[in-house]
Protein backbone atom coordinates (compact mmCIF):
# COMPACT_ATOMS: atom_id res chain seq x y z
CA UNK A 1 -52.14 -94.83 -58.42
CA UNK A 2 -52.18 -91.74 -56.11
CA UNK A 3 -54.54 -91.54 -53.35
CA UNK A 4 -56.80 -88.91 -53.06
CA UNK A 5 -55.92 -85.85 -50.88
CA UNK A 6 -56.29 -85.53 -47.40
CA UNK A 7 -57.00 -82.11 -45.61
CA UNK A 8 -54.21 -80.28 -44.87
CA UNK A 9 -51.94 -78.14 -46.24
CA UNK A 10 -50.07 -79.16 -49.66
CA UNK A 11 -46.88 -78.47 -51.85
CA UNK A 12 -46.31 -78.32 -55.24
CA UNK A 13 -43.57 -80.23 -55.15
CA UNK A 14 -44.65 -82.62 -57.72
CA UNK A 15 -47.34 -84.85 -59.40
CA UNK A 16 -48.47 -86.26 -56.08
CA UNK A 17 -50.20 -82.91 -55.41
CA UNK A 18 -50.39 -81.41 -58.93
CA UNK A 19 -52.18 -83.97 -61.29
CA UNK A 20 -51.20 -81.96 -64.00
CA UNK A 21 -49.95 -78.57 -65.41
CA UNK A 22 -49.58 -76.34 -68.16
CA UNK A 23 -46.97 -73.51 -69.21
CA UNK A 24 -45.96 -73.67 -65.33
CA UNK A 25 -42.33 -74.17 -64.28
CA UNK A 26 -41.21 -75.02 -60.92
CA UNK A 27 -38.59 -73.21 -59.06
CA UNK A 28 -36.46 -73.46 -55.92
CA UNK A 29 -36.69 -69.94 -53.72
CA UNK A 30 -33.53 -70.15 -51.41
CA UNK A 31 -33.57 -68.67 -48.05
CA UNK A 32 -32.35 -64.98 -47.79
CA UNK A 33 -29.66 -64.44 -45.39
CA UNK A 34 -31.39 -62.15 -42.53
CA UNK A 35 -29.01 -60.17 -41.62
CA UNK A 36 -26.17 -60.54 -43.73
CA UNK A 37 -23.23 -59.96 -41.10
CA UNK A 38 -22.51 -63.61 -38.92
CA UNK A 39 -25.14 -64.45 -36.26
CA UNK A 40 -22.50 -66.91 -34.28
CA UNK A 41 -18.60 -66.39 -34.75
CA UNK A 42 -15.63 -68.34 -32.65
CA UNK A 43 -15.37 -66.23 -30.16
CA UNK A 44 -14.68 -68.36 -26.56
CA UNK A 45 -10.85 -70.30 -25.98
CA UNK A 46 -12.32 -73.84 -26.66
CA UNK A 47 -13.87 -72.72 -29.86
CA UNK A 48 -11.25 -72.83 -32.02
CA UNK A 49 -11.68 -71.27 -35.53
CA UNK A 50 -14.82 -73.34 -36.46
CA UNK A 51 -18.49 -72.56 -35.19
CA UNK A 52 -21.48 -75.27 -36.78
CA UNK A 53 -24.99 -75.17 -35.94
CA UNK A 54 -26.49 -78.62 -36.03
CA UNK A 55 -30.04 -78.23 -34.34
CA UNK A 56 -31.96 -74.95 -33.50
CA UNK A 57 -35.53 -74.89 -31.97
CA UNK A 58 -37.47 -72.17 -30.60
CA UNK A 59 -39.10 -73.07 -26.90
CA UNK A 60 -42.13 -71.79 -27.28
CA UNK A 61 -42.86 -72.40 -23.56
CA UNK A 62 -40.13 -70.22 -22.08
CA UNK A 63 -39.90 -67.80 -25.44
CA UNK A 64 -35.95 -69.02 -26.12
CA UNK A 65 -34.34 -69.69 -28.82
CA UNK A 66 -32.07 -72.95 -28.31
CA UNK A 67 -28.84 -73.91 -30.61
CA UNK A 68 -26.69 -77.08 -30.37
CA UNK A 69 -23.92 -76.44 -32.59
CA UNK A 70 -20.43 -78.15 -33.60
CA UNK A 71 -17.18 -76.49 -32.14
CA UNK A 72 -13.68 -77.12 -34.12
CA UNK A 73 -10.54 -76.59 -32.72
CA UNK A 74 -7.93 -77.83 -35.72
CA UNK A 75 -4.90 -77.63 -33.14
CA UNK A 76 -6.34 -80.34 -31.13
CA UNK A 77 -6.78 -82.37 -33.93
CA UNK A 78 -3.41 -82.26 -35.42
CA UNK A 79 -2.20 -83.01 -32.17
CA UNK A 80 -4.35 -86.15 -31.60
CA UNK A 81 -3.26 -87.21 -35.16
CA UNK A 82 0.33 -87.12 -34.08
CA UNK A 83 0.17 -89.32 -31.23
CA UNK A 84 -1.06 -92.02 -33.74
CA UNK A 85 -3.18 -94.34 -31.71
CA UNK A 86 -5.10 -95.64 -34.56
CA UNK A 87 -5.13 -94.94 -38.87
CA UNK A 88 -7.36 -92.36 -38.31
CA UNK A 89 -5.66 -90.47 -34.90
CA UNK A 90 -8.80 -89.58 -33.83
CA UNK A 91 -9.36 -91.92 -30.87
CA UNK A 92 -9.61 -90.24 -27.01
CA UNK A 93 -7.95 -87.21 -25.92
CA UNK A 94 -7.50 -84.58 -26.75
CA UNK A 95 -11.10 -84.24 -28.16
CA UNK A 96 -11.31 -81.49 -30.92
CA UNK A 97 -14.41 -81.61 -32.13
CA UNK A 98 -17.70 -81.74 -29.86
CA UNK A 99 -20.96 -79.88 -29.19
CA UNK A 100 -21.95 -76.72 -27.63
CA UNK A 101 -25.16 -75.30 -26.25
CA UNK A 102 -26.57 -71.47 -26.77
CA UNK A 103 -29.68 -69.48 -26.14
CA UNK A 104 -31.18 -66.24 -27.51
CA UNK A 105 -34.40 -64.08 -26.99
CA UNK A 106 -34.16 -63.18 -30.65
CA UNK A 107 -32.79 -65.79 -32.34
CA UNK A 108 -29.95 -63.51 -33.54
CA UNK A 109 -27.88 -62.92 -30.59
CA UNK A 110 -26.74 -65.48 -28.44
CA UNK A 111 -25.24 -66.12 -25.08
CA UNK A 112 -23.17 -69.15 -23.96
CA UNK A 113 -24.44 -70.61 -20.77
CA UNK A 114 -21.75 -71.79 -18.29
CA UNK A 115 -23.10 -74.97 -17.41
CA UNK A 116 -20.52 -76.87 -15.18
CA UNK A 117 -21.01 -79.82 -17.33
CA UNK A 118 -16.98 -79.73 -18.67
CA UNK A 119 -15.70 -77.07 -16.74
CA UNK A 120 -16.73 -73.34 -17.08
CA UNK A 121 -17.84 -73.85 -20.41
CA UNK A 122 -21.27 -74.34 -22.75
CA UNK A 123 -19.81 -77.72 -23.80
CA UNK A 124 -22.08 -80.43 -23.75
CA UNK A 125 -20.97 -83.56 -25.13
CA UNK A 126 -17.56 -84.66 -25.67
CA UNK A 127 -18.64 -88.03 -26.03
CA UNK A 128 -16.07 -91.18 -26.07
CA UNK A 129 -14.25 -89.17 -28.85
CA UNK A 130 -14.68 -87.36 -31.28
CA UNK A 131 -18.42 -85.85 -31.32
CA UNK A 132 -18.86 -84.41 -34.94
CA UNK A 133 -22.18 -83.92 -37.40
CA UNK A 134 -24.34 -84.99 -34.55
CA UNK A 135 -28.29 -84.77 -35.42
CA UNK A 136 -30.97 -84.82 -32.31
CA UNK A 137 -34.41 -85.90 -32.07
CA UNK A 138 -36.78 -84.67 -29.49
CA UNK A 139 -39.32 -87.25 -27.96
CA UNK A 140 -42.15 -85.66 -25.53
CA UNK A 141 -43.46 -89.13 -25.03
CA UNK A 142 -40.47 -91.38 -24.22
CA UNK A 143 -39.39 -92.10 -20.83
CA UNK A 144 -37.78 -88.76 -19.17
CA UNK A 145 -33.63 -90.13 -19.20
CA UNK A 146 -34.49 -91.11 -22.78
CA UNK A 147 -36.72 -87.95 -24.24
CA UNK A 148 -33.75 -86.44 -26.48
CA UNK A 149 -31.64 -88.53 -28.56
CA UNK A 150 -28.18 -87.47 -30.38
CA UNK A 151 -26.52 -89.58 -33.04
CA UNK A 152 -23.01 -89.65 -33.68
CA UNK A 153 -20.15 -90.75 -35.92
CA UNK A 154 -18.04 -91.95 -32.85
CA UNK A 155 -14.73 -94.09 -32.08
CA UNK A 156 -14.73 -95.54 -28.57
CA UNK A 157 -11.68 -97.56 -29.76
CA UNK A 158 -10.17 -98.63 -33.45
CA UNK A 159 -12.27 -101.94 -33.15
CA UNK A 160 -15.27 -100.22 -31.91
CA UNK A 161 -16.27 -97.26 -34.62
CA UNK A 162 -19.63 -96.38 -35.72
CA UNK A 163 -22.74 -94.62 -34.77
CA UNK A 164 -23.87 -94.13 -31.31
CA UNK A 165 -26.59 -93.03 -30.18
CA UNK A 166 -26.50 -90.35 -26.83
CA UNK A 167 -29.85 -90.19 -24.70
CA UNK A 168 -30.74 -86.88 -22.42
CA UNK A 169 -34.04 -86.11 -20.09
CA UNK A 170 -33.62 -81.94 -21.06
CA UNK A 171 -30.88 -81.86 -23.99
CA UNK A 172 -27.99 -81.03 -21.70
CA UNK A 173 -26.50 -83.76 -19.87
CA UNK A 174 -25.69 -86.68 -22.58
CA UNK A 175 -24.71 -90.78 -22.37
CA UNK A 176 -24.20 -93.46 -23.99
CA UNK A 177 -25.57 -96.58 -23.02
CA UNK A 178 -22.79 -98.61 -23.75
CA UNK A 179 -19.38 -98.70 -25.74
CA UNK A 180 -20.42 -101.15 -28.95
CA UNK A 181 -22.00 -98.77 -32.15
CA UNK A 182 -25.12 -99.45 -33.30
CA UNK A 183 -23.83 -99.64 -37.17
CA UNK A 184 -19.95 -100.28 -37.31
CA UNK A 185 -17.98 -98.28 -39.84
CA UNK A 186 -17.11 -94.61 -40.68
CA UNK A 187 -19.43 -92.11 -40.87
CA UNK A 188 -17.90 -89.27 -40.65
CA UNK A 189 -21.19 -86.89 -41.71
CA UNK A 190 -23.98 -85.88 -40.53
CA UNK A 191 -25.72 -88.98 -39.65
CA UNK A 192 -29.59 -88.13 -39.77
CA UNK A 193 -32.28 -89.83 -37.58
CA UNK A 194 -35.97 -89.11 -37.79
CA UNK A 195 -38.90 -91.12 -36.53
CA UNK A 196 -41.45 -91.82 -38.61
CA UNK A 197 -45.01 -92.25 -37.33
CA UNK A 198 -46.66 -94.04 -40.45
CA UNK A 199 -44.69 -96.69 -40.06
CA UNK A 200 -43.37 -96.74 -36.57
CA UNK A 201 -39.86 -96.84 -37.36
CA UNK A 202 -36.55 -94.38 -36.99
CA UNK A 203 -35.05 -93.57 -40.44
CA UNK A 204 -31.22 -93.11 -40.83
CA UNK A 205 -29.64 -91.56 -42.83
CA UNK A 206 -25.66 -91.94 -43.19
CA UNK A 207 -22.08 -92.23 -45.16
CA UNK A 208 -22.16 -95.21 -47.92
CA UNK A 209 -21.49 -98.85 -47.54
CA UNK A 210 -20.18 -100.70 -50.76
CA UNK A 211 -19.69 -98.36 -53.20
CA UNK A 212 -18.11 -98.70 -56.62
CA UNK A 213 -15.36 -96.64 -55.49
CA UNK A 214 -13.63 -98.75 -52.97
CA UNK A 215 -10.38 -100.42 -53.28
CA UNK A 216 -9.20 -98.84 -56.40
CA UNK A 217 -6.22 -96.54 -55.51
CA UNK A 218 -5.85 -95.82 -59.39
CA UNK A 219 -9.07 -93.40 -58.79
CA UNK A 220 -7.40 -91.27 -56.44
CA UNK A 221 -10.45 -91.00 -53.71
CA UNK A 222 -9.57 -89.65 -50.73
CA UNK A 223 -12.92 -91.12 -49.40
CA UNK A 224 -14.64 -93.04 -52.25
CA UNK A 225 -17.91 -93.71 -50.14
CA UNK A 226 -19.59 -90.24 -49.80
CA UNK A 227 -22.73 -91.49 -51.41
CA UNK A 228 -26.47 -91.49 -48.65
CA UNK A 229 -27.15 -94.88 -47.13
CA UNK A 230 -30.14 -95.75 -45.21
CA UNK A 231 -31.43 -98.09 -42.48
CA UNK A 232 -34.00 -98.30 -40.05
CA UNK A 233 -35.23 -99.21 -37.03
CA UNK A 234 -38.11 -99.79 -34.47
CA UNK A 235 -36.40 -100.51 -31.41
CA UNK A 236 -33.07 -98.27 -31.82
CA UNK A 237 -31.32 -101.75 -30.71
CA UNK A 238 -31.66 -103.66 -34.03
CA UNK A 239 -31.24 -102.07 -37.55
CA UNK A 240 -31.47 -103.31 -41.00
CA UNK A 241 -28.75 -103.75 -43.11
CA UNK A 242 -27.46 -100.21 -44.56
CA UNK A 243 -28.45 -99.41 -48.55
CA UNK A 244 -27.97 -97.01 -50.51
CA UNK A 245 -30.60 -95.01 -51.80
CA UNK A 246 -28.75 -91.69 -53.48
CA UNK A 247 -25.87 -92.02 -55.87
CA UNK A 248 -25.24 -89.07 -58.00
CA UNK A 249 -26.00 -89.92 -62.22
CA UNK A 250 -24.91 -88.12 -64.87
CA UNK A 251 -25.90 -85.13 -64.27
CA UNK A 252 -24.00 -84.65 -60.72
CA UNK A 253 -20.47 -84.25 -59.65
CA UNK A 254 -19.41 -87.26 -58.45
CA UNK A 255 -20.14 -87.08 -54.36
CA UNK A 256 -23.11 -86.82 -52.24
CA UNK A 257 -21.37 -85.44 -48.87
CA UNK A 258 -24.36 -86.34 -46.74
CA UNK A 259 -28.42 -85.62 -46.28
CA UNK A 260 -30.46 -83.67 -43.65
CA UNK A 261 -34.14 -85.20 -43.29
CA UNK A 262 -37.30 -83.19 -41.87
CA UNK A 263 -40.60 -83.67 -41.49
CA UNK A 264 -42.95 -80.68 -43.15
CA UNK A 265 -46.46 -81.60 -43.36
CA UNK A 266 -47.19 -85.07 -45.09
CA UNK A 267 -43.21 -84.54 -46.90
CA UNK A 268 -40.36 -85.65 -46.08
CA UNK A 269 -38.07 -83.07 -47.20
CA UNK A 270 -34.21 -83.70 -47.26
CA UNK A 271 -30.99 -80.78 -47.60
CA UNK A 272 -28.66 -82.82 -50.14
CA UNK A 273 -25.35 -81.64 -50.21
CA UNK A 274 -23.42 -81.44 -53.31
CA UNK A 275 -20.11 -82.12 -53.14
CA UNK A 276 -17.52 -81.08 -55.70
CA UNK A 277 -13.95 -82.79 -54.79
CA UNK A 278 -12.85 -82.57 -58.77
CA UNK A 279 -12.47 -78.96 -58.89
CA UNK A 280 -13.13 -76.31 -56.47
CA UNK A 281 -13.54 -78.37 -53.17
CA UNK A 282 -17.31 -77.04 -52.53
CA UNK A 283 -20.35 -77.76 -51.26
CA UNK A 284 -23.63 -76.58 -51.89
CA UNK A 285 -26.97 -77.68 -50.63
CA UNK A 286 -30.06 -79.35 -52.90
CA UNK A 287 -33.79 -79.75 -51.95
CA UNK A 288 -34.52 -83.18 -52.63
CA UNK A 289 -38.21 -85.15 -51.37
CA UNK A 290 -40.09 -87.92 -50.32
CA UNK A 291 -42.81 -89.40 -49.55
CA UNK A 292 -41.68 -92.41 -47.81
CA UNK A 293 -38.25 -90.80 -46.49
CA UNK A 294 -36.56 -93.63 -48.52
CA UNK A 295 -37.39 -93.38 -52.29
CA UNK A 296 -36.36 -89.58 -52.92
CA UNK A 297 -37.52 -87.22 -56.00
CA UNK A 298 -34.76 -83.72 -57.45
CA UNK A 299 -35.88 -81.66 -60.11
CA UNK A 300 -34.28 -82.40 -63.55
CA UNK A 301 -32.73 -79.15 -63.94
CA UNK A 302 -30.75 -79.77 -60.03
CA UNK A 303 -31.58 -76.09 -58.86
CA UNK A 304 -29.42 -75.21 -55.46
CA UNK A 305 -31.57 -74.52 -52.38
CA UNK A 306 -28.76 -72.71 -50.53
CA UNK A 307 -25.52 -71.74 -52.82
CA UNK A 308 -22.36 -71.20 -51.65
CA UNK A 309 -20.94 -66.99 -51.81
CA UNK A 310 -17.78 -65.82 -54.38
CA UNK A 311 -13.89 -66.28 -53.11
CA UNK A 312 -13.13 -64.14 -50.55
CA UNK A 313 -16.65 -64.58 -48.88
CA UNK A 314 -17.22 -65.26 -45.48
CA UNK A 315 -19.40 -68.26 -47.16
CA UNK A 316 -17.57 -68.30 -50.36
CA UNK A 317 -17.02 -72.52 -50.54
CA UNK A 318 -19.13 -74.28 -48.80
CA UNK A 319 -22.70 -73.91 -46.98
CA UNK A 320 -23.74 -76.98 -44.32
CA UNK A 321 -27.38 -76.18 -43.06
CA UNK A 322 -28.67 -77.02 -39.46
CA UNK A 323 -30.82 -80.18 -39.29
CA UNK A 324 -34.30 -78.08 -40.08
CA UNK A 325 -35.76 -75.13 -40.33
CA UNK A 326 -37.56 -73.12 -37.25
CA UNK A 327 -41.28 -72.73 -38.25
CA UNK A 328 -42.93 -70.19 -37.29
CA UNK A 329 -46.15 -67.94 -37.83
CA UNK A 330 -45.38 -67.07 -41.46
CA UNK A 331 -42.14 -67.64 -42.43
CA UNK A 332 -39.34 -70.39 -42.29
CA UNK A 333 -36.36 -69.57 -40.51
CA UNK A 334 -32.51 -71.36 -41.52
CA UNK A 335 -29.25 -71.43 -39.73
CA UNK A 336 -26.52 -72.34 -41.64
CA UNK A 337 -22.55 -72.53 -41.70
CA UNK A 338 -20.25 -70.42 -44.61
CA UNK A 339 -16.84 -71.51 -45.07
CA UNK A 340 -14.40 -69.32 -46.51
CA UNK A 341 -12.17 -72.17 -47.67
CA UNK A 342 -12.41 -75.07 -49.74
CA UNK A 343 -12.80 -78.85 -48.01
CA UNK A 344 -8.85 -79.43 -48.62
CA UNK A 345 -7.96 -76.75 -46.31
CA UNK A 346 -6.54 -77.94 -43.23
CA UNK A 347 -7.33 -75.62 -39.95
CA UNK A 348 -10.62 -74.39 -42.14
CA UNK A 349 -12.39 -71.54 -40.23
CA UNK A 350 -16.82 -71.23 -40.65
CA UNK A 351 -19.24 -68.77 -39.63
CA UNK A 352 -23.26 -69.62 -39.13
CA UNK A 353 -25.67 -67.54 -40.44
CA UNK A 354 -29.25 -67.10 -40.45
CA UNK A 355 -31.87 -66.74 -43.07
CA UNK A 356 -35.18 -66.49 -43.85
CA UNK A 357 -38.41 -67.83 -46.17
CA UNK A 358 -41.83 -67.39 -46.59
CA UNK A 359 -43.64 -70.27 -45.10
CA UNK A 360 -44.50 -72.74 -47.53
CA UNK A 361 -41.69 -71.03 -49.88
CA UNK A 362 -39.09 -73.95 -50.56
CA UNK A 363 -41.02 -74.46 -54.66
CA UNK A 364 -43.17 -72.11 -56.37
CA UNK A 365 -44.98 -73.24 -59.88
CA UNK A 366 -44.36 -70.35 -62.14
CA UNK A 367 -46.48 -68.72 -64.76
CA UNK A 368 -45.14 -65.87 -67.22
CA UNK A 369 -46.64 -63.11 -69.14
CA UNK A 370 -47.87 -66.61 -71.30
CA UNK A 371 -51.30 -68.00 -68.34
CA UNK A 372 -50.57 -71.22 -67.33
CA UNK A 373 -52.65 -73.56 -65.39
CA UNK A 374 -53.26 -76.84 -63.18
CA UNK A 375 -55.27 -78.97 -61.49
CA UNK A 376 -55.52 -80.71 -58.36
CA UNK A 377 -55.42 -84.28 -57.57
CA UNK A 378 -59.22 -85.12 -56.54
CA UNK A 379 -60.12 -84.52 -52.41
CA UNK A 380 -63.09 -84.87 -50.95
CA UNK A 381 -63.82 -81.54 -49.17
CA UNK A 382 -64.31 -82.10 -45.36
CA UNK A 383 -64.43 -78.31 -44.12
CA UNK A 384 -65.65 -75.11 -45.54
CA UNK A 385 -62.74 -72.86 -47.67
CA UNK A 386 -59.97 -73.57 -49.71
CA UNK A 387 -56.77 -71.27 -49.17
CA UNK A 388 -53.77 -70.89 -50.95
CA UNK A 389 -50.12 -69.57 -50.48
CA UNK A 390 -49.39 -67.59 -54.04
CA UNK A 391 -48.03 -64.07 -55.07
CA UNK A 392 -49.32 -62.09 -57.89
CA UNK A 393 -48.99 -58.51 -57.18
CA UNK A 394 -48.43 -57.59 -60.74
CA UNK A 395 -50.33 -60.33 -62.06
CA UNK A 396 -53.70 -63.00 -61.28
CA UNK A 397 -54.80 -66.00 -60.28
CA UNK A 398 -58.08 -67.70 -60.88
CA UNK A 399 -59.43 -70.55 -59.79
CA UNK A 400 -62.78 -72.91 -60.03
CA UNK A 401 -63.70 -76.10 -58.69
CA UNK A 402 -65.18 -79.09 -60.59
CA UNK A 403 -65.99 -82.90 -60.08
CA UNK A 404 -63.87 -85.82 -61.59
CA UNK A 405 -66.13 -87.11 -64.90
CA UNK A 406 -64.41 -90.18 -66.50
CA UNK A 407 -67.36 -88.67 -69.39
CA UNK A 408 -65.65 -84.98 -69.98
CA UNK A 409 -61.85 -85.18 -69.56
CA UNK A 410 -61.48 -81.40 -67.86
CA UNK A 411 -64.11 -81.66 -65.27
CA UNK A 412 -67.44 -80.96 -64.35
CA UNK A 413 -67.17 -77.21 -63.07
CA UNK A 414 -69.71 -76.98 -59.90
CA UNK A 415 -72.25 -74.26 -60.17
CA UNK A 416 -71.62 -71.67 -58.00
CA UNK A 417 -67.95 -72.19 -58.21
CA UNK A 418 -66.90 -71.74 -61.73
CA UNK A 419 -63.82 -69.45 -63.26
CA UNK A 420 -66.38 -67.04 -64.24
CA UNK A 421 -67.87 -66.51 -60.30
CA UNK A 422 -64.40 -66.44 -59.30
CA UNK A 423 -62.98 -63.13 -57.19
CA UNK A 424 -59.73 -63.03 -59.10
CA UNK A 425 -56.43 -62.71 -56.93
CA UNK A 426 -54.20 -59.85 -57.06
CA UNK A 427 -51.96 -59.68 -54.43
CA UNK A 428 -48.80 -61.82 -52.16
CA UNK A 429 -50.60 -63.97 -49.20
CA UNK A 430 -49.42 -67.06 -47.49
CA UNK A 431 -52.94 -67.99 -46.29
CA UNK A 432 -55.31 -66.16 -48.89
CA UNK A 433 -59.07 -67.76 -48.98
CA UNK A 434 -60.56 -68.34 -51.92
CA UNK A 435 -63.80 -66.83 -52.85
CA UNK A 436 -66.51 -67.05 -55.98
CA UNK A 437 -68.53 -63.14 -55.58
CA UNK A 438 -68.08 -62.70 -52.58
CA UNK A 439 -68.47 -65.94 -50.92
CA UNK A 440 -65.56 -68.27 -48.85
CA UNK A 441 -68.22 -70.58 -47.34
CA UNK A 442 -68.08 -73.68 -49.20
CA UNK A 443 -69.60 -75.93 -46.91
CA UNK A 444 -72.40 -76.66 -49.39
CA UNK A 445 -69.88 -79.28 -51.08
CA UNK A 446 -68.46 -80.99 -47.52
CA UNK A 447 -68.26 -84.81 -48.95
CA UNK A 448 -67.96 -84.20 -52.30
CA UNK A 449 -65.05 -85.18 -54.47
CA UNK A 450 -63.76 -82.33 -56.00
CA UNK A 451 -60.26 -80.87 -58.17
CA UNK A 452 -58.93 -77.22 -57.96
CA UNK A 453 -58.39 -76.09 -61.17
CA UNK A 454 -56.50 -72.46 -61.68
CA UNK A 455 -55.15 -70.38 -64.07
CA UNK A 456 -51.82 -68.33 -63.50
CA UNK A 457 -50.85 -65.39 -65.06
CA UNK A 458 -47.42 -63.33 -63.64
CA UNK A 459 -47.78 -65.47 -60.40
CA UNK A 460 -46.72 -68.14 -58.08
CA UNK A 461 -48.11 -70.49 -56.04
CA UNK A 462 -46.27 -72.28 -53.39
CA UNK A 463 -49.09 -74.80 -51.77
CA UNK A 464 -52.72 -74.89 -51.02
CA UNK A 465 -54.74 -75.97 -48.22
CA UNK A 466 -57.93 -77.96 -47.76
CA UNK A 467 -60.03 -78.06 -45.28
């Protein structure tokens, strides 16, 4: 049984918002690359060919834009793979893959800070390794050496492989606390950690343990665990024993390369990428959900959330989004990386791009020249308007209120606030307050338990708030 809404702002994500609908389809609006040209290219000596960014944020208190992102440089790597010092020849120097720091006033051009921290460079962390697919987590409240945290897919030796976690006081200057992982194994992805504050416990998301694949050469896998694990924590010292919790069905290809987790409102909301290793070598990026952050709901038609470009694109195989997007006023603002080559390549070059979406805008419900409608799941009105996020400038919305009656199965429409008083919407807002002739005010009906009911007609709505 759902709950009843709380105040706040809601997607229509599914039936825990939307008790029911009619004629409406759902759809996936992916961000729109703003501008189209590269926002962050190789461009310094210790570069290499491969620029990822893994966390952006803007710092509202000094107006910056900040980006941690993922530098490549394949010629170190073969090189460390030559000297063979374990069966993966990725353990010490050199160090080819690690993270950089960057700062804009736009978010669109960006400068590279010399920081002295390796050398007269914007390198960060190098860690014991091999610092790749690293995801951070700010913390206001925790102790000052401990207010960012960093985890890693890291190899301080062959015996000692896992994920680490890095602590910072400003984001900058990183350590470990120690050489032993917190979760032995490969995880060579980006291994996702978010806190949540329901239950008082970090949420991790990683590369799969004890998967059907393993141990069969006859399947050919390269790297037959590339399904999402989870565990969790409430100390960051002790974690639960690693499950899985997305395996592709019948529907998918056959690999889930890794998930990205944010927090948006009362959602978890996670960028699944789909991995193709049967054919073209690509990856592509799903919006998957969830309420918990561990039992996770996809569309049944699997729409993409950010698509990879044609051949010959600077994006044209695979797409690998930063950790979350950069809310702001009204719109939501992605960074991701385009590669031009398929995951086979060796030496594999990327660009990072940005892009852009109404806030709100990640699923519309969809109505046609046919109206459509839905209703609410019940709330009990604590302010004094209703808005919504919608578009219908060729086309309307109208809405009316009513009361849950187990005796009349649609309703009981409250007087005052019917279909017919309605001021019908024409028009594309992201914060657009209802009104019945005239009137917003609907403080007359604070404490009562009531269901939004509209009709759609050429329009979308992407969430409502209440207040």
């Amino acid at each position: 049984m759902y709950p009843d809404l709380k105040a706040g702002t809601h997607l229509v994500l599914d039936n825990t918002t939307i008790a029911d609908s009619y004629r409406l389809r759902r759809r996936v609006h992916p961000p729109i690359r703003d501008p189209q040209a590269p926002v962050l290219v190789p461009e310094e000596p210790w570069e290499g060919l491969s620029v990822t960014p893994l966390h952006v944020i803007f710092d509202g208190a000094r107006g910056v834009w900040r980006m941690w992102y993922q530098a490549h440089d394949p010629k170190l790597e073969e090189e460390r793979r030559k000297l063979g010092r374990s069966k993966y020849g990725n353990v010490g120097e050199p160090q080819p893959i690690y993270c950089c720091y960057a700062e804009s006033a736009d978010g669109l051009r960006w400068d590279r800070p010399s920081l002295g921290i390796y050398g007269d460079t914007n390198v960060v962390f190098k860690g014991y390794s091999y610092v790749a697919g690293n995801t951070f987590l700010h913390r206001p409240e925790a102790p000052e050496p401990e207010r960012w945290l960093m985890v890693n897919c890291e190899w301080f030796s062959e015996q000692k492989g896992g994920i680490y976690i890095a602590y910072s006081p400003d984001g900058l200057h990183w350590r470990y606390p120690g050489e032993e992982p917190l979760i032995h194994g490969e995880s060579d992805t980006w291994n996702c950690i978010v806190w949540n504050p329901e239950r008082r416990v970090y949420m991790l998301y990683m590369r799969g343990w004890h998967c059907a694949a393993v141990n069969w050469p006859a399947l050919g896998k390269g790297n037959p665990r590339r399904r999402v694990n989870y565990s969790e924590s409430a100390d960051l010292k002790h974690w639960t024993e690693p499950r899985q919790i997305l395996t592709p069905d019948e529907l998918d290809t056959n690999d889930f390369y890794g998930l990205q987790v944010f927090r948006y409102g009362d959602t978890w909301l996670g960028q699944l990428w789909i991995y193709d290793d049967d054919d073209g070598e690509t990856i592509e990026i799903e919006l998957i959900w969830s309420r918990d952050g561990v039992h996770w709901s996809r569309l049944p038609d699997r729409q993409r959330f950010i698509t990879h470009g044609r051949p010959g694109d600077p994006d044209g195989y695979m797409v690998i989004p930063a950790q979350q997007p950069v809310v702001l006023a009204d719109r939501l603002v992605h960074y991701y990386t385009g590669h031009p080559n398929p995951h086979g390549v060796p030496g594999r070059t990327s660009f990072s791009f940005r892009a852009t979406l109404r806030l709100d805008g990640f699923v519309s419900m969809d109505a046609g020249l046919q109206p459509g409608a839905l209703v609410t799941r019940p709330f009990i009105l604590q302010g004094d308007s209703i808005t919504i996020n919608a578009a219908a400038p060729y086309g309307e919305i109208v809405a009316e209120l009513s009361e849950p009656y187990y005796h009349e199965p649609e309703g009981r429409p409250v007087e005052g606030f019917t279909a017919k008083d309605f001021d019908v919407f024409h028009g594309d807002a992201v914060a657009h307050t209802l009104s019945w002739r005239g009137k917003t005010d609907a403080s007359a009906l604070r404490g009562r338990r009531l269901m939004l009911r509209m009709m759609l007609k050429r329009a979308q709505i992407y969430s409502f708030t209440i207040l």
